[in-house]
Protein backbone atom coordinates (compact mmCIF):
# COMPACT_ATOMS: atom_id res chain seq x y z
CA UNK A 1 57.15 111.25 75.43
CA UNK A 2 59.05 107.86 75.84
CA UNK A 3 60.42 106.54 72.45
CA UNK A 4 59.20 103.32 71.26
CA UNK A 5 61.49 100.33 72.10
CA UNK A 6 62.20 98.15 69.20
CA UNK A 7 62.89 94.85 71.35
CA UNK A 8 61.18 94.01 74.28
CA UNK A 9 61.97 90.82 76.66
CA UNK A 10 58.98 89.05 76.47
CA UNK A 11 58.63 88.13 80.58
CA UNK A 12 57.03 84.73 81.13
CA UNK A 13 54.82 85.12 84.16
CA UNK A 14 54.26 82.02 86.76
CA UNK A 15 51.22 79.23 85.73
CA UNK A 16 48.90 80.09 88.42
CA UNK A 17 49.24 84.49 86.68
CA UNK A 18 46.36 85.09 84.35
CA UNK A 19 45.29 89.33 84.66
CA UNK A 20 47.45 91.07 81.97
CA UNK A 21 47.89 94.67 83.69
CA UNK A 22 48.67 95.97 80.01
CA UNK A 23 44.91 95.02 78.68
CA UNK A 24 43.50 95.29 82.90
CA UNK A 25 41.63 91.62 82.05
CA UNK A 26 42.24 87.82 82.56
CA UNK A 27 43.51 85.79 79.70
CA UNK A 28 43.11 81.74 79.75
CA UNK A 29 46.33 80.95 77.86
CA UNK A 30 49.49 83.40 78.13
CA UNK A 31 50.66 82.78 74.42
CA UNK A 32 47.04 83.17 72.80
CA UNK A 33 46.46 86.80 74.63
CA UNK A 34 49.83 88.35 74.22
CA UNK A 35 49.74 87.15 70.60
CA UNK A 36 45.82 88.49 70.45
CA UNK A 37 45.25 92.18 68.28
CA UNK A 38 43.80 93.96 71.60
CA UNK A 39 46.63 92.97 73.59
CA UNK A 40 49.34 94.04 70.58
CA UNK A 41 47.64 97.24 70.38
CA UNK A 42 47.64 98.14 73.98
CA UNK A 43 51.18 97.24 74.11
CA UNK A 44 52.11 99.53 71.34
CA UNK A 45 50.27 102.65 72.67
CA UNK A 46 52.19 104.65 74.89
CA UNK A 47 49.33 107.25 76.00
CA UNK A 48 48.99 105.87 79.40
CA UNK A 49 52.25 106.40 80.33
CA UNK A 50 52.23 109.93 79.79
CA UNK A 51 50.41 110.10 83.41
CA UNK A 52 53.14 108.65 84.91
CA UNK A 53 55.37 110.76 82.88
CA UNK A 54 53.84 113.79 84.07
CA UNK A 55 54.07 112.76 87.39
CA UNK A 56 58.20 112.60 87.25
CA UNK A 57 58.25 116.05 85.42
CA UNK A 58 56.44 117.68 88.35
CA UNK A 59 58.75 116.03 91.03
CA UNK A 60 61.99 117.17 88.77
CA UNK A 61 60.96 120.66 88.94
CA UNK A 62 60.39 120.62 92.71
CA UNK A 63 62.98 122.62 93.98
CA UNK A 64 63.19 120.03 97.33
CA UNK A 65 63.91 117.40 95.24
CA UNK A 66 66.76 118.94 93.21
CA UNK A 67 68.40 120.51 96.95
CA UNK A 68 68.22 116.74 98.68
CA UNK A 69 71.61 115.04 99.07
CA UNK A 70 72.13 111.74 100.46
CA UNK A 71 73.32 111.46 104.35
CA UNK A 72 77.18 111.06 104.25
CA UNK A 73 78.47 107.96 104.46
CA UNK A 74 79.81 107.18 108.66
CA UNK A 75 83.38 107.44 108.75
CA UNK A 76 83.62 106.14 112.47
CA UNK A 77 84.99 102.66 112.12
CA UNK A 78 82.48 99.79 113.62
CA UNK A 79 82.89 98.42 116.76
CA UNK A 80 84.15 94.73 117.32
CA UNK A 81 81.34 92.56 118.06
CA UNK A 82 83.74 91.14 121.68
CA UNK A 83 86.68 92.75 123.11
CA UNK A 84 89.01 90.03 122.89
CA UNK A 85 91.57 88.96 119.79
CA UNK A 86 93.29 86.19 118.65
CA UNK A 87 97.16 86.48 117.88
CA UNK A 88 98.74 84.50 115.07
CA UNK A 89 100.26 82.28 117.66
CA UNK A 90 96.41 81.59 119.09
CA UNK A 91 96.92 83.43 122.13
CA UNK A 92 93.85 85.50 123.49
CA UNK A 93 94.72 88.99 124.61
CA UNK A 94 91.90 91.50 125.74
């Protein structure tokens, strides 16, 4: 189970937002709601994450998941974009 978080950045969502995905309903005024008891109480229960938390303790104990390594990393040097250079003196060689 997650433990509780004792601060939490209070994100200020654009003017034209108004569905709280916490409460799953549309609020009229952004201060009023997350200030409002339903919303509070929502926020403070944890239950619904434990779906999700579930979800990541199945994948960790899928033996694929725990075998996967990223690809290694190219070692071949890239290519020059043109086949010409420029010396210090501003000559072009090929």
């Amino acid at each position: 189970m997650r433990e509780p978080l004792e601060c939490i950045p209070m994100p200020r969502p654009q003017t034209y937002h108004n569905y709280c995905q916490v409460c799953m309903t549309n609020y009229e005024g952004f201060d009023d709601h997350i200030k409002s008891e339903t919303h509070l109480k929502r926020a403070k229960n944890q239950a619904h994450l434990a779906k999700v938390d579930d979800i990541i303790a199945t994948l960790n104990l899928e033996e694929r998941w725990l075998k996967w390594e990223p690809e290694p990393k190219k070692t071949e040097k890239n290519k020059p974009l043109c086949q010409f250079k420029i010396t210090n003196t501003g000559k072009i060689i090929q």
